[in-house]
C-alpha atoms as a PDB file:
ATOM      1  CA  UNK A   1     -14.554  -7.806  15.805  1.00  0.00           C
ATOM      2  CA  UNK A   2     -11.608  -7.038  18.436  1.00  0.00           C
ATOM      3  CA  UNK A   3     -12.527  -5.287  21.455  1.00  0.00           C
ATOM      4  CA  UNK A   4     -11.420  -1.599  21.947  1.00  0.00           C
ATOM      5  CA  UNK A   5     -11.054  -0.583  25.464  1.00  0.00           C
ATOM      6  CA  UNK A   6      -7.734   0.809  26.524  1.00  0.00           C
ATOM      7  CA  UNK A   7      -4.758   1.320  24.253  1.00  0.00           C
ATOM      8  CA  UNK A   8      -1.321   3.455  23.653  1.00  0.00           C
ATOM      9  CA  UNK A   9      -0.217   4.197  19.939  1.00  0.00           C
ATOM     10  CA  UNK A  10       2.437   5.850  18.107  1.00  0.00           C
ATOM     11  CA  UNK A  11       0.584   9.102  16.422  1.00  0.00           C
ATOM     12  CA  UNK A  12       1.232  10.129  12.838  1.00  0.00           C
ATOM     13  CA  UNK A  13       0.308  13.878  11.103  1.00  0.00           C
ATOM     14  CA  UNK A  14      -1.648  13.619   7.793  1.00  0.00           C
ATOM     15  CA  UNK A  15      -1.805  16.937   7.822  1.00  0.00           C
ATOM     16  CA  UNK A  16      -4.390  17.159   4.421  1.00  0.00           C
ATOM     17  CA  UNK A  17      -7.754  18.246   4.919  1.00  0.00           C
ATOM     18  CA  UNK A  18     -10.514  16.536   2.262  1.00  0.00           C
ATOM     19  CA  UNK A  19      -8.715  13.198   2.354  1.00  0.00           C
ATOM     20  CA  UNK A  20     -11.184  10.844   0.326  1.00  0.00           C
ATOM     21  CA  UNK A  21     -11.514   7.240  -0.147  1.00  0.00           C
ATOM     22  CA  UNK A  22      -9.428   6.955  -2.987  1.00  0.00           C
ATOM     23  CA  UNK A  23      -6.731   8.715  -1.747  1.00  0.00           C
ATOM     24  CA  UNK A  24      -6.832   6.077   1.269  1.00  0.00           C
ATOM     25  CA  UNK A  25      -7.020   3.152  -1.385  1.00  0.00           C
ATOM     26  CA  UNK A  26      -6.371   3.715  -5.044  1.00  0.00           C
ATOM     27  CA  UNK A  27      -9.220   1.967  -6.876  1.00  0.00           C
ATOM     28  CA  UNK A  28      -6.722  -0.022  -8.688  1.00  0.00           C
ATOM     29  CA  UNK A  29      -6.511  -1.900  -5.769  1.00  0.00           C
ATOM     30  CA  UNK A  30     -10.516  -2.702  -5.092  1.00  0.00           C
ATOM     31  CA  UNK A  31     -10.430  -6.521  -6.396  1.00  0.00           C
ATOM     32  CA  UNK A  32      -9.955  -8.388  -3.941  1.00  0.00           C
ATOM     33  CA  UNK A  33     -13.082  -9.107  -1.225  1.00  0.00           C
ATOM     34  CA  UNK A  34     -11.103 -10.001   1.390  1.00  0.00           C
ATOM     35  CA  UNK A  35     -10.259  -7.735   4.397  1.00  0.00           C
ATOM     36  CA  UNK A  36      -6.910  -8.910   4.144  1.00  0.00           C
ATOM     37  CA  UNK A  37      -3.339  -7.288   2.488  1.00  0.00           C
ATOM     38  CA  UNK A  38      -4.781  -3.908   1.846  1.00  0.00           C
ATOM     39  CA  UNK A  39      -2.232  -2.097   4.019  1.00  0.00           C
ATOM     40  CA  UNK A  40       0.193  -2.006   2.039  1.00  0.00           C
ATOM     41  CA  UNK A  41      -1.376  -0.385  -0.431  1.00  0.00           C
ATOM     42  CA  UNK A  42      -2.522   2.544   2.016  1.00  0.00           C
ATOM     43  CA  UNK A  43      -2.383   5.849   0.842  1.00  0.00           C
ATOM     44  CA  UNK A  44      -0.239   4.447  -2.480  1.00  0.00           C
ATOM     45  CA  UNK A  45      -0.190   7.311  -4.737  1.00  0.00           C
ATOM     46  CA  UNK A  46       1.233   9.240  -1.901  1.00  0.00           C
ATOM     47  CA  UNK A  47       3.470   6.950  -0.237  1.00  0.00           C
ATOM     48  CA  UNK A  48       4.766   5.399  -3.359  1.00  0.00           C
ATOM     49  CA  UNK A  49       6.708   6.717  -6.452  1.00  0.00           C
ATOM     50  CA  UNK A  50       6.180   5.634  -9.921  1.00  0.00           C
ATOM     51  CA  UNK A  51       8.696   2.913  -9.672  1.00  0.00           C
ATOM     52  CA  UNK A  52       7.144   1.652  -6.659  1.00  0.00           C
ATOM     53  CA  UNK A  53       9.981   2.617  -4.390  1.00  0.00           C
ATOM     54  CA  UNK A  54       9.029   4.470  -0.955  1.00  0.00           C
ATOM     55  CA  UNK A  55       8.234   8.399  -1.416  1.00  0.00           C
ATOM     56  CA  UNK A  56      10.408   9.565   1.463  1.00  0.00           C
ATOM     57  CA  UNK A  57       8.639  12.858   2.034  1.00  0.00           C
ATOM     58  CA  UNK A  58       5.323  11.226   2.821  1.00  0.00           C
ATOM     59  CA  UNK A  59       4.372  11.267   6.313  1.00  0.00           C
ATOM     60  CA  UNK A  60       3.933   7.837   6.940  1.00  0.00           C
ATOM     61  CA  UNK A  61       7.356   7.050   5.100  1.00  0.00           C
ATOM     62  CA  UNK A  62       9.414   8.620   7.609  1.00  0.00           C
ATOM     63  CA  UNK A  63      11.424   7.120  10.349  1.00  0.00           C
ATOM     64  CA  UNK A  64       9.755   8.938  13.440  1.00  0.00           C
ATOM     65  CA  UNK A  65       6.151   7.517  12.039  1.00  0.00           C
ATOM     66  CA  UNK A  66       6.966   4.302  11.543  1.00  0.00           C
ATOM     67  CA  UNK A  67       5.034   1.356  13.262  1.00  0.00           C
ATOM     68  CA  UNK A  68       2.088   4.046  14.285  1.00  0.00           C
ATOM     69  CA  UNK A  69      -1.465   3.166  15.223  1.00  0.00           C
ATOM     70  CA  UNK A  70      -3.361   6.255  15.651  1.00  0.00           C
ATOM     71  CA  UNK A  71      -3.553   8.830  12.711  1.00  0.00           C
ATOM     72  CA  UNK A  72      -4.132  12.890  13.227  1.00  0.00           C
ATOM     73  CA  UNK A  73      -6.310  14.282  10.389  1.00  0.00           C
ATOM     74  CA  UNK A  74      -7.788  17.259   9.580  1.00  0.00           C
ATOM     75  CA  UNK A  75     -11.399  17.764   8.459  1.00  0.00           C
ATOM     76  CA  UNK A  76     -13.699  15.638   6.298  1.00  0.00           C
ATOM     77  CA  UNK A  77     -11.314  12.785   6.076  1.00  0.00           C
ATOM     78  CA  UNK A  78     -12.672   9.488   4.340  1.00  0.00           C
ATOM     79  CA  UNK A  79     -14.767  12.080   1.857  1.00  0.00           C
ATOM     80  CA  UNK A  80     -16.196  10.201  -1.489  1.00  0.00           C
ATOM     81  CA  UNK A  81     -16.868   6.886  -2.743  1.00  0.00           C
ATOM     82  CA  UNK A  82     -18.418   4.371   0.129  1.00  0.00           C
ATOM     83  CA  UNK A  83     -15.684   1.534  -0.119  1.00  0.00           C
ATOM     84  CA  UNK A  84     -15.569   0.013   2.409  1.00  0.00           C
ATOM     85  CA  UNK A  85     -11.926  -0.921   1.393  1.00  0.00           C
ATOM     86  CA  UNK A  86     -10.791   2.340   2.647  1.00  0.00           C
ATOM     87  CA  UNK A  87     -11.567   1.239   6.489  1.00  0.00           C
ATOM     88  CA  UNK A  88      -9.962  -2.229   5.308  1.00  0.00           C
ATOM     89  CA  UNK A  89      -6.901  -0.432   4.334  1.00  0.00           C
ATOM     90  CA  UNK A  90      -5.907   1.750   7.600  1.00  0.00           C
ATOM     91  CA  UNK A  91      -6.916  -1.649   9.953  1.00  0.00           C
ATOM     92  CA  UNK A  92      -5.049  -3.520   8.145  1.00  0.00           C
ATOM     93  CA  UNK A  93      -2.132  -1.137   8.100  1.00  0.00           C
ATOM     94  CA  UNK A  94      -2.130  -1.205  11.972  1.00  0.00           C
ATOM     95  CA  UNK A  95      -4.284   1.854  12.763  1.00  0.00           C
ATOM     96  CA  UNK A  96      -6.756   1.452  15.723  1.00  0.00           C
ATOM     97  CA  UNK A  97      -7.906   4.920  16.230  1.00  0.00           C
ATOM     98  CA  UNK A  98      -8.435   8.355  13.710  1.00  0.00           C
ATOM     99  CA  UNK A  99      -8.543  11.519  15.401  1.00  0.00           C
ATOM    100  CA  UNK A 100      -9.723  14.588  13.282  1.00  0.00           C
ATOM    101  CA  UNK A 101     -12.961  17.743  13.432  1.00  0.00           C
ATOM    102  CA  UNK A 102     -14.955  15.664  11.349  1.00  0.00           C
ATOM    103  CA  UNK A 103     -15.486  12.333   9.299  1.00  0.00           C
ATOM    104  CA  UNK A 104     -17.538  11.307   6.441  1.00  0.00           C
ATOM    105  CA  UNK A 105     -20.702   9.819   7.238  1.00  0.00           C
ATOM    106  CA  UNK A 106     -20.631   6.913   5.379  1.00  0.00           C
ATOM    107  CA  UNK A 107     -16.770   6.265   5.995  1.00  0.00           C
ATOM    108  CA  UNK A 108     -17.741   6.849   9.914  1.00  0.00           C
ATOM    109  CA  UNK A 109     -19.911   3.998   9.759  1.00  0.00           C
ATOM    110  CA  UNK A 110     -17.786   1.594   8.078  1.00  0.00           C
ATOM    111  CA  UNK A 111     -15.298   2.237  10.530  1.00  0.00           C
ATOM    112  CA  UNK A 112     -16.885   1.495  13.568  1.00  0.00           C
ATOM    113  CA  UNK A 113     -18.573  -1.669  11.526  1.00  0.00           C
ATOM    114  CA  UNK A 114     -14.610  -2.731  11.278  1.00  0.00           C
ATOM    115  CA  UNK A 115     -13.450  -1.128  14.848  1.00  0.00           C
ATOM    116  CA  UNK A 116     -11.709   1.594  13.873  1.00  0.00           C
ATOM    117  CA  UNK A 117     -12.197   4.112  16.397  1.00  0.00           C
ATOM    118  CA  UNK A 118     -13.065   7.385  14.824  1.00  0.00           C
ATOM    119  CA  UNK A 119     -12.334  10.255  17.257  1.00  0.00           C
ATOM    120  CA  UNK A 120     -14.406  13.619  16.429  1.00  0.00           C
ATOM    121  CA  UNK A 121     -12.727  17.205  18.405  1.00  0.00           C
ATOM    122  CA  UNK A 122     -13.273  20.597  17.362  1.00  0.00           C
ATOM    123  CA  UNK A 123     -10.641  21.992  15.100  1.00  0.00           C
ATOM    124  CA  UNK A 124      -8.761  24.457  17.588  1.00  0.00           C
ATOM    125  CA  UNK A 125      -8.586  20.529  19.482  1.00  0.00           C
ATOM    126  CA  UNK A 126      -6.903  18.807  16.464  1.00  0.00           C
ATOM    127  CA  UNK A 127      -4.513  21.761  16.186  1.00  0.00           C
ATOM    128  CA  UNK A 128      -3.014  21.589  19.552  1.00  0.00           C
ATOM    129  CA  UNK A 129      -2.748  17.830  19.010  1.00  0.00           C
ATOM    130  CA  UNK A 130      -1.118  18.629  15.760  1.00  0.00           C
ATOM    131  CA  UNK A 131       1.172  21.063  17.158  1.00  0.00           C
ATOM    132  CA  UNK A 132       2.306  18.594  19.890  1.00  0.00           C
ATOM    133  CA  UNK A 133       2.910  15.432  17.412  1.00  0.00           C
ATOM    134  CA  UNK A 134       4.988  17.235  14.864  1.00  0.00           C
ATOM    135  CA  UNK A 135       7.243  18.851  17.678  1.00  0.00           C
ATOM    136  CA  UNK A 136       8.207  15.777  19.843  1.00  0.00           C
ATOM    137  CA  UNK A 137       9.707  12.369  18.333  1.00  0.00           C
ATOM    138  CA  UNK A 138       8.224   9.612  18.638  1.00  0.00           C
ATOM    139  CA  UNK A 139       4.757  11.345  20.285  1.00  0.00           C
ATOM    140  CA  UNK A 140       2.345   8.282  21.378  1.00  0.00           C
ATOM    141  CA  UNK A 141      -1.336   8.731  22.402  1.00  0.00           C
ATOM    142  CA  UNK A 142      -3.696   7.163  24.708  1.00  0.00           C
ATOM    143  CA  UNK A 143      -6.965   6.336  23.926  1.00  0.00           C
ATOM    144  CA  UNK A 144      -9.563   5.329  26.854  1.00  0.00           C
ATOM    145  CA  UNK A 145     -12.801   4.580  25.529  1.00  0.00           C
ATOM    146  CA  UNK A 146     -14.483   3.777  28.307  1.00  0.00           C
ATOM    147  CA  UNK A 147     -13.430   7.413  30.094  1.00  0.00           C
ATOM    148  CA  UNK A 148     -13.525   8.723  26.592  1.00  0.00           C
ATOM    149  CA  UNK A 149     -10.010  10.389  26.925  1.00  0.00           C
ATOM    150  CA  UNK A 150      -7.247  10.901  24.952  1.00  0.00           C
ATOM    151  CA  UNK A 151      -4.078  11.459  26.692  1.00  0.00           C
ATOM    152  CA  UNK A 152      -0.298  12.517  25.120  1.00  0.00           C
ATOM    153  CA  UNK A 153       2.888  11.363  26.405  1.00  0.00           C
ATOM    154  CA  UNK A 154       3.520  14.703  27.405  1.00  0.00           C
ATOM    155  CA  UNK A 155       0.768  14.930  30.019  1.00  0.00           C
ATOM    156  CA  UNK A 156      -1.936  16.619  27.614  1.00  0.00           C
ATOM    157  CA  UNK A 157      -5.539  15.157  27.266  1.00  0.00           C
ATOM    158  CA  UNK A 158      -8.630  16.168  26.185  1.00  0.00           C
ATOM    159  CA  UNK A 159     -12.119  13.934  26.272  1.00  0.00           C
ATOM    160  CA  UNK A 160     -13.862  13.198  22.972  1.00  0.00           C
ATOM    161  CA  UNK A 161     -17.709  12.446  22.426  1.00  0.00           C
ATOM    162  CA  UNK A 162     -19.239   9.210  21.096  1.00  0.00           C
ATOM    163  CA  UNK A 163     -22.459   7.705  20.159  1.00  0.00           C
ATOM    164  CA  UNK A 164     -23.067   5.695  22.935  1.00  0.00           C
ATOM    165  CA  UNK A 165     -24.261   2.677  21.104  1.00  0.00           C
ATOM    166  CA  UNK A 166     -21.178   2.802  18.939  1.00  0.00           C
ATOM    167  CA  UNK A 167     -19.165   3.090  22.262  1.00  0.00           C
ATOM    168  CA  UNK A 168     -21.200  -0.260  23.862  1.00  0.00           C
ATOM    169  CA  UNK A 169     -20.242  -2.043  20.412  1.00  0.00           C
ATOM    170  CA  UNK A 170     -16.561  -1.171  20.099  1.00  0.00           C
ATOM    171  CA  UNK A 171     -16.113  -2.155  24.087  1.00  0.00           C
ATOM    172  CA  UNK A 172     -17.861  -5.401  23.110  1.00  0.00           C
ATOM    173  CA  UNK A 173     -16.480  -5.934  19.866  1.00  0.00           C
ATOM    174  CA  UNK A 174     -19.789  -6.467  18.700  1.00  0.00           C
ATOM    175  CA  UNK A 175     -20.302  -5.638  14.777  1.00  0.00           C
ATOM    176  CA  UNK A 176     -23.806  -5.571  12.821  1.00  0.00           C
ATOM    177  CA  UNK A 177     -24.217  -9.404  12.474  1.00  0.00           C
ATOM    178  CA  UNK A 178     -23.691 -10.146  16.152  1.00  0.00           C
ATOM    179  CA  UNK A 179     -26.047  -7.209  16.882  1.00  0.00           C
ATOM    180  CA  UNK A 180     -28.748  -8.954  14.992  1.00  0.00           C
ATOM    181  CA  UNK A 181     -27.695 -12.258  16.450  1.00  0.00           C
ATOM    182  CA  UNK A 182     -28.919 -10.695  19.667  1.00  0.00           C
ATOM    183  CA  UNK A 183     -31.990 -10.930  17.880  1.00  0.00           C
ATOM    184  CA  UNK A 184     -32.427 -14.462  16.958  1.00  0.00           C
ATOM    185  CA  UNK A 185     -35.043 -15.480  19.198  1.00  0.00           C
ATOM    186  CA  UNK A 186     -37.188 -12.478  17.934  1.00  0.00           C
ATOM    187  CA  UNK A 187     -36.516 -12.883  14.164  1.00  0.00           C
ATOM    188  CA  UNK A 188     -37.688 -16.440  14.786  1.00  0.00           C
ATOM    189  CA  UNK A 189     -41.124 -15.749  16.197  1.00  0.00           C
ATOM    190  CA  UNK A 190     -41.698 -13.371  13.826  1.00  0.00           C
ATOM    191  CA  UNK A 191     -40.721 -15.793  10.472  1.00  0.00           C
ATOM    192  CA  UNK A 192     -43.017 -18.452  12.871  1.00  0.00           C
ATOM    193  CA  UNK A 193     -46.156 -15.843  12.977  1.00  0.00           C
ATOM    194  CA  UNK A 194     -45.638 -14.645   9.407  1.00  0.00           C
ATOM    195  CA  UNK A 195     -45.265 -18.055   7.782  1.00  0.00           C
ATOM    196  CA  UNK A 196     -48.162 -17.730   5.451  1.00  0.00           C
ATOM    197  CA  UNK A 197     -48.115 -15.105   2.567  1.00  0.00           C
ATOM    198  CA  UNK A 198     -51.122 -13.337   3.757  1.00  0.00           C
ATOM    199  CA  UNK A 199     -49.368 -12.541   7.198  1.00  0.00           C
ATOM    200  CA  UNK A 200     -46.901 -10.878   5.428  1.00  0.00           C
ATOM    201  CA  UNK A 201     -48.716  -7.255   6.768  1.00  0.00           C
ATOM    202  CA  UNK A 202     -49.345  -8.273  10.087  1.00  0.00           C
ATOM    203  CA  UNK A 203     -47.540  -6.329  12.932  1.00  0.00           C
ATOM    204  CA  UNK A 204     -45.432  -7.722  15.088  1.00  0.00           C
ATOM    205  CA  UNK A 205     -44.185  -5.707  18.366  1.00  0.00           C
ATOM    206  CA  UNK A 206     -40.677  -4.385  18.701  1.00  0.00           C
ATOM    207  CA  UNK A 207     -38.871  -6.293  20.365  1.00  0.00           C
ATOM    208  CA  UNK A 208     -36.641  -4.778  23.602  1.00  0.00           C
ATOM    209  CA  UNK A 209     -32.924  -5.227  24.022  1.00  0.00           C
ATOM    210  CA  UNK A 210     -30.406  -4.183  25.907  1.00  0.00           C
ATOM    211  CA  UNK A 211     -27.860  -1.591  24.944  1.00  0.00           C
END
């Protein structure tokens, strides 16, 4: 997984509260198990018309939005089905970092799994931000992590909250399988001292790592 630390994005207004999973990615589009090529079919039944070409009035369509990386949403965005596809999607697309009140849980997770940054502020937050994007051109975002900070072109910035562990992970791009890598000398001992099927219920201490 790619490190997050430090980065400055273009910011796009998908200004639709409730925004679920297959909104994000049709489930037409599910098949494939690779991570790869889902971008373009972001947000399809929104961003394209029937004949396939572009829906101009969609946000993401327009000139002003094009090429950004961080996306301004309102509340409960990534809502329903757990596909995992819908994280795919926005990386894959370009986006680093989702700013909005609140996320689903399980669309939460699979974001930082994939290091998407999902940014949580109270509403009256995500308004101002709102206001500020749709009012200057070409409005681009910075987005600390390690200060936890987001900072506008035009000077305004606010600080955001974050699960420190997810935080530690993201800097480290460090996912759930090198996470349990850290592990490896522990899982060993314990598939050594548990070798025989009556073992099976012995305990074995937790073991202690560093965040």
């Amino acid at each position: 997984m790619r490190k997050f630390h430090t980065f400055t994005g273009l910011v796009v207004p998908l200004d639709v509260a409730d925004v679920d999973t297959d909104q994000i990615i049709p489930k037409q589009f599910l098949k494939a198990v690779t991570r790869s090529g889902f971008g373009r079919h972001l947000f399809a039944n929104w961003r394209y018309r029937p004949d396939g070409s572009p829906e101009p009035g969609f946000v993401i369509n327009q000139p002003r939005y094009q090429g950004a990386t961080v996306l301004l949403a309102r509340r409960n965005f990534g809502c329903g089905s757990s596909r995992e596809h819908a994280v795919w999607a926005l990386v894959d697309y370009g986006f680093r970092a989702v700013v909005a009140p609140s996320f689903a849980d399980i669309f939460k997770g699979n974001a930082f799994n994939n290091g998407l940054l999902c940014v949580e502020l109270e509403e009256q937050m995500v308004e101002e931000w709102f206001r500020r994007v749709q009012a200057q051109e070409g409005y681009r975002m910075t987005v600390d992590l390690a200060a936890q900070t987001l900072t506008g072109s035009d000077g305004f910035a606010c600080s955001f909250g974050i699960d420190p562990q997810r935080r530690q992970d993201l800097l480290e791009g460090r996912d759930a399988i090198a996470r349990t890598e850290r592990l490896a000398e522990h899982i060993a001992a314990y598939e050594a001292a548990h070798a025989a099927p009556w073992q099976a219920g012995a305990p074995c201490p937790a073991p202690e790592v560093e965040p």
